[in-house]
N, C-alpha and C. Protein backbone atom coordinates (compact mmCIF):
# COMPACT_ATOMS: atom_id res chain seq x y z
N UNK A 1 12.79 -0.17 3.24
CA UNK A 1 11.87 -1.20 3.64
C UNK A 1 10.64 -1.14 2.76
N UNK A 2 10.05 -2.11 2.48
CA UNK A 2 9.16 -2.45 1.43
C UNK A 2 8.00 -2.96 2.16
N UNK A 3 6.89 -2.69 1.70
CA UNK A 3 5.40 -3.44 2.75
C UNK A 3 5.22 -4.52 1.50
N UNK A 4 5.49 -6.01 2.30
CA UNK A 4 5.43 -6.82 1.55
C UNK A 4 3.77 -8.12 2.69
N UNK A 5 3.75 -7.59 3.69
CA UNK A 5 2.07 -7.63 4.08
C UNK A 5 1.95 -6.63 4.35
N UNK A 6 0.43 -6.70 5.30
CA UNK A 6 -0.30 -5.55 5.63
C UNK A 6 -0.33 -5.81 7.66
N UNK A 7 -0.46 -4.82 8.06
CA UNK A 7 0.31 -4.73 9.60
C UNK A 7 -1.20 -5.19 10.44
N UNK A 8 -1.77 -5.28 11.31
CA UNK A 8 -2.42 -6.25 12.27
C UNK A 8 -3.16 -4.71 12.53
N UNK A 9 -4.49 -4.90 11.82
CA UNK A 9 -5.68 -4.53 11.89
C UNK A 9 -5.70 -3.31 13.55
N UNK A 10 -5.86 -1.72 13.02
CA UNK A 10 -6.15 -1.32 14.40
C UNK A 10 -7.27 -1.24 15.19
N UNK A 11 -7.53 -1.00 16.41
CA UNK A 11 -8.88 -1.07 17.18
C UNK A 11 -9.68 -0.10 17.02
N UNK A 12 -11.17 -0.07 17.34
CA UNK A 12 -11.64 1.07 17.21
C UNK A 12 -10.67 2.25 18.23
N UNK A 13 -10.61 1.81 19.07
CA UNK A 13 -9.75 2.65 20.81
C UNK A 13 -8.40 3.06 19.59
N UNK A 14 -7.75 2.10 19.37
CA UNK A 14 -6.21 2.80 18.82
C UNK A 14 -6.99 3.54 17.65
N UNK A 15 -7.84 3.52 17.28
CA UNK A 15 -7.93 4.43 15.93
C UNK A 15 -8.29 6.03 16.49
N UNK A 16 -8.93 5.71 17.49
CA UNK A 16 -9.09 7.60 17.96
C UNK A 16 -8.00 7.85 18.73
N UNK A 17 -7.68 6.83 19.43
CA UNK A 17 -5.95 7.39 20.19
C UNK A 17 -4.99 7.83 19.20
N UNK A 18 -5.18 7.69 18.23
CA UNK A 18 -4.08 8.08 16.93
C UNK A 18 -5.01 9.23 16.26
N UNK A 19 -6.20 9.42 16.19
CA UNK A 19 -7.24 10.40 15.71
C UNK A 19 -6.95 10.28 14.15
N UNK A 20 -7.22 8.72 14.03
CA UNK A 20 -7.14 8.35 12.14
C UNK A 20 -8.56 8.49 11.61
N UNK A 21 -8.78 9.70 10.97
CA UNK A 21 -9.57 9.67 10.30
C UNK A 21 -10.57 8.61 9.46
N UNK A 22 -11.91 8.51 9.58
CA UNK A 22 -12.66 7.36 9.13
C UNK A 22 -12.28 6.97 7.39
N UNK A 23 -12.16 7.91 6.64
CA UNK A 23 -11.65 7.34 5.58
C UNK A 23 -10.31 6.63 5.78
N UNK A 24 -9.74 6.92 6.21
CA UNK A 24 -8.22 5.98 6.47
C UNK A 24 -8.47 4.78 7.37
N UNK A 25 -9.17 4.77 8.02
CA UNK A 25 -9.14 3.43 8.59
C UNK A 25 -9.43 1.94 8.20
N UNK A 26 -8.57 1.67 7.12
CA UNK A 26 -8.52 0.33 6.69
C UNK A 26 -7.53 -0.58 7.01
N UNK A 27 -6.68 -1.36 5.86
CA UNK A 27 -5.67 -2.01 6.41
C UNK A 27 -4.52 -1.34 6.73
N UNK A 28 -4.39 -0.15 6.10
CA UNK A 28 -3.22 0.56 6.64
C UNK A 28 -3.48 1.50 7.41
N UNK A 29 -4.12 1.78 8.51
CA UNK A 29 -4.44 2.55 9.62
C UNK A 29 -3.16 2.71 10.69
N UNK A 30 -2.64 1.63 10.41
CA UNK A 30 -1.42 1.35 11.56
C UNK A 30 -0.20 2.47 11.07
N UNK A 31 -0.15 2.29 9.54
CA UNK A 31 0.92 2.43 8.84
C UNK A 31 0.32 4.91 8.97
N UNK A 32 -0.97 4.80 8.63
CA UNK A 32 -1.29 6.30 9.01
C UNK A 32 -1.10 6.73 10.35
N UNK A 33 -1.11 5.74 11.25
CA UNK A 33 -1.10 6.44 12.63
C UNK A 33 -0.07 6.62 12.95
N UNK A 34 1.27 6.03 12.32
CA UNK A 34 2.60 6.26 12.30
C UNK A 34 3.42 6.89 11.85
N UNK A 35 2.50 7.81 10.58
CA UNK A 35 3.47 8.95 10.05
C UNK A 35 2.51 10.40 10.69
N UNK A 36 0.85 9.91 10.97
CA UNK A 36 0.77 11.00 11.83
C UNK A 36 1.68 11.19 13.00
N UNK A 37 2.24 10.59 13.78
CA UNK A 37 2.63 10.55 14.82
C UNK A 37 4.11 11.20 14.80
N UNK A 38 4.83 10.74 13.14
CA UNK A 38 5.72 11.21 12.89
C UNK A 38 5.91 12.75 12.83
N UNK A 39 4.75 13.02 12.36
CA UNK A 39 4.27 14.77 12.31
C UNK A 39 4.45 15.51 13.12
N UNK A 40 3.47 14.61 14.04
CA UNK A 40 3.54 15.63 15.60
C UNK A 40 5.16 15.76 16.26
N UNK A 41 6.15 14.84 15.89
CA UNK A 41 7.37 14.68 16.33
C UNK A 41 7.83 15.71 15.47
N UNK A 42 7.56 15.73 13.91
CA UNK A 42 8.52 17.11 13.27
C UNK A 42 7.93 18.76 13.63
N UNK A 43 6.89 18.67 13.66
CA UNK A 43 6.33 20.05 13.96
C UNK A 43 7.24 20.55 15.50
N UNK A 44 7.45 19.75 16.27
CA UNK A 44 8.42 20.03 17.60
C UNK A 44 9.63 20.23 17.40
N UNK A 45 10.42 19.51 16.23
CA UNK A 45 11.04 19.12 15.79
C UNK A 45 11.85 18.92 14.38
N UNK A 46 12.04 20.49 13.73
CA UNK A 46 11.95 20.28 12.32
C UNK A 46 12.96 19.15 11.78
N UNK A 47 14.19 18.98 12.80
CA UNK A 47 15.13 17.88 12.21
C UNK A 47 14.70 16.46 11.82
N UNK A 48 13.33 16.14 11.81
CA UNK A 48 13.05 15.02 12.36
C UNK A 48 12.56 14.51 10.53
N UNK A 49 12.75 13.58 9.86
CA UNK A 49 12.09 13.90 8.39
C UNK A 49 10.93 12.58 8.90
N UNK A 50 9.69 12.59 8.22
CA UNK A 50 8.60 11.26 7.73
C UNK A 50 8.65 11.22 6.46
N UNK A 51 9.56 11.38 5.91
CA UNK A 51 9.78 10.63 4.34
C UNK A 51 9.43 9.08 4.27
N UNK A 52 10.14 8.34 4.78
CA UNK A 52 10.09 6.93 5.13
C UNK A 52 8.65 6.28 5.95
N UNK A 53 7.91 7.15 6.48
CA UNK A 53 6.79 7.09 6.92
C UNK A 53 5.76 7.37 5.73
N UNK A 54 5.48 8.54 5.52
CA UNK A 54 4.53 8.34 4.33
C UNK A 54 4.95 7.39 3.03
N UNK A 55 6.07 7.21 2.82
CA UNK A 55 5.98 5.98 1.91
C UNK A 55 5.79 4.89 2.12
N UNK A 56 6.19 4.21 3.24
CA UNK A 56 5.16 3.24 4.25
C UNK A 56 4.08 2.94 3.97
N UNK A 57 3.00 4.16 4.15
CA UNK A 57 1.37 4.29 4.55
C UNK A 57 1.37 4.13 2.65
N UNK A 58 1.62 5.19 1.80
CA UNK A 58 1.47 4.71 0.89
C UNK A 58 1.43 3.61 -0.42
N UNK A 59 2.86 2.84 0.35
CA UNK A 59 2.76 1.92 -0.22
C UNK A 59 2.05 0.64 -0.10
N UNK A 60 1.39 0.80 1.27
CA UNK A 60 0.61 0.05 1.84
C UNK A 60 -0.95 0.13 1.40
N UNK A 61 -1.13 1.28 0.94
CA UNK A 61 -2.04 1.68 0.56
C UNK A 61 -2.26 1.61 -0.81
N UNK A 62 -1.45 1.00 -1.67
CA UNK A 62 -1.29 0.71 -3.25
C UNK A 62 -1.38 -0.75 -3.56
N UNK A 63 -1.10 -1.19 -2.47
CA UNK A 63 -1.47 -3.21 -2.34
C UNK A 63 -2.78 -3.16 -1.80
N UNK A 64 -2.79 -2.30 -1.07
CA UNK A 64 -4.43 -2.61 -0.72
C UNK A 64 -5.09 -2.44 -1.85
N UNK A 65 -5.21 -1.56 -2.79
CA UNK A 65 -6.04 -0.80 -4.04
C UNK A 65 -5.64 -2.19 -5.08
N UNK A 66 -4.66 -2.68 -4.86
CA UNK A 66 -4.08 -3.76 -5.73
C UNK A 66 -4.71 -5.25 -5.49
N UNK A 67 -4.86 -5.50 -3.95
CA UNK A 67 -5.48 -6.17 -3.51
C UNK A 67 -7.08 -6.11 -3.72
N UNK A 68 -7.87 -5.15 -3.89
CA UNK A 68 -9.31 -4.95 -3.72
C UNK A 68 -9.50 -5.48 -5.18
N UNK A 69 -8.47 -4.52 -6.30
CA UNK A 69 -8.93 -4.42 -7.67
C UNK A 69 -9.36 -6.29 -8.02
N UNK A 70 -8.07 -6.62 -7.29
CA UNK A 70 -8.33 -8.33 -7.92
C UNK A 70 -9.65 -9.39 -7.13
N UNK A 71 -9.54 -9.13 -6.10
CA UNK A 71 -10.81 -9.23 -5.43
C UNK A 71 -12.58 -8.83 -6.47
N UNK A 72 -12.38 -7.70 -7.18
CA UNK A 72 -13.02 -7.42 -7.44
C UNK A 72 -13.44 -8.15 -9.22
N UNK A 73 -11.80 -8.40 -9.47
CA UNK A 73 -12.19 -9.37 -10.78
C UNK A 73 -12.38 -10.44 -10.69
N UNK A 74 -12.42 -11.01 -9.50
CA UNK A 74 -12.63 -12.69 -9.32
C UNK A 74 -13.86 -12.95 -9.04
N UNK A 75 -14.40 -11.49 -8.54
CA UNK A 75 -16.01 -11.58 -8.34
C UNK A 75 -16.58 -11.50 -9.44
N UNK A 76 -16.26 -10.85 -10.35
CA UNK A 76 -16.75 -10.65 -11.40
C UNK A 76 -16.79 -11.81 -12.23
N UNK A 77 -15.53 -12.46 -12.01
CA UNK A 77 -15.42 -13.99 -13.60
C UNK A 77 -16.33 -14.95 -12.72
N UNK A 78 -16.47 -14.85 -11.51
CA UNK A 78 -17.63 -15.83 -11.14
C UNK A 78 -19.36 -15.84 -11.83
């Protein structure tokens, strides 16, 4: 699966119910609170892999950086 948008903005409330750190809380907060969560399931659980989870958050997190950069040149040619 490929992040081809970005997932529906979390709340301040879901961001400490997930305990996402303030640097992470941008558009992919959803996508971090889901491989943290994955964590807490493998640490119980070594069978359990978040491979597919952190590449998720990351790749979500590479459109965002992709997204800002151009944002940031359109401000600029103005």
């Amino acid at each position: 699966m490929s992040v081809t948008e970005f997932p529906p903005l979390l709340t301040e409330d879901e961001c400490q119910k997930y305990k996402v750190p303030l640097k992470w809380r941008d558009r992919c907060a959803a996508y971090f609170a889901l491989f943290q969560t994955c964590l807490i399931r493998q640490s119980a659980n070594s069978s359990v892999s978040c491979k597919h989870d952190k590449h998720a958050w990351e790749e979500c997190e590479n459109l965002d950086l992709i997204r800002r950069k151009q944002i940031l040149k359109e401000a600029k040619a103005e």
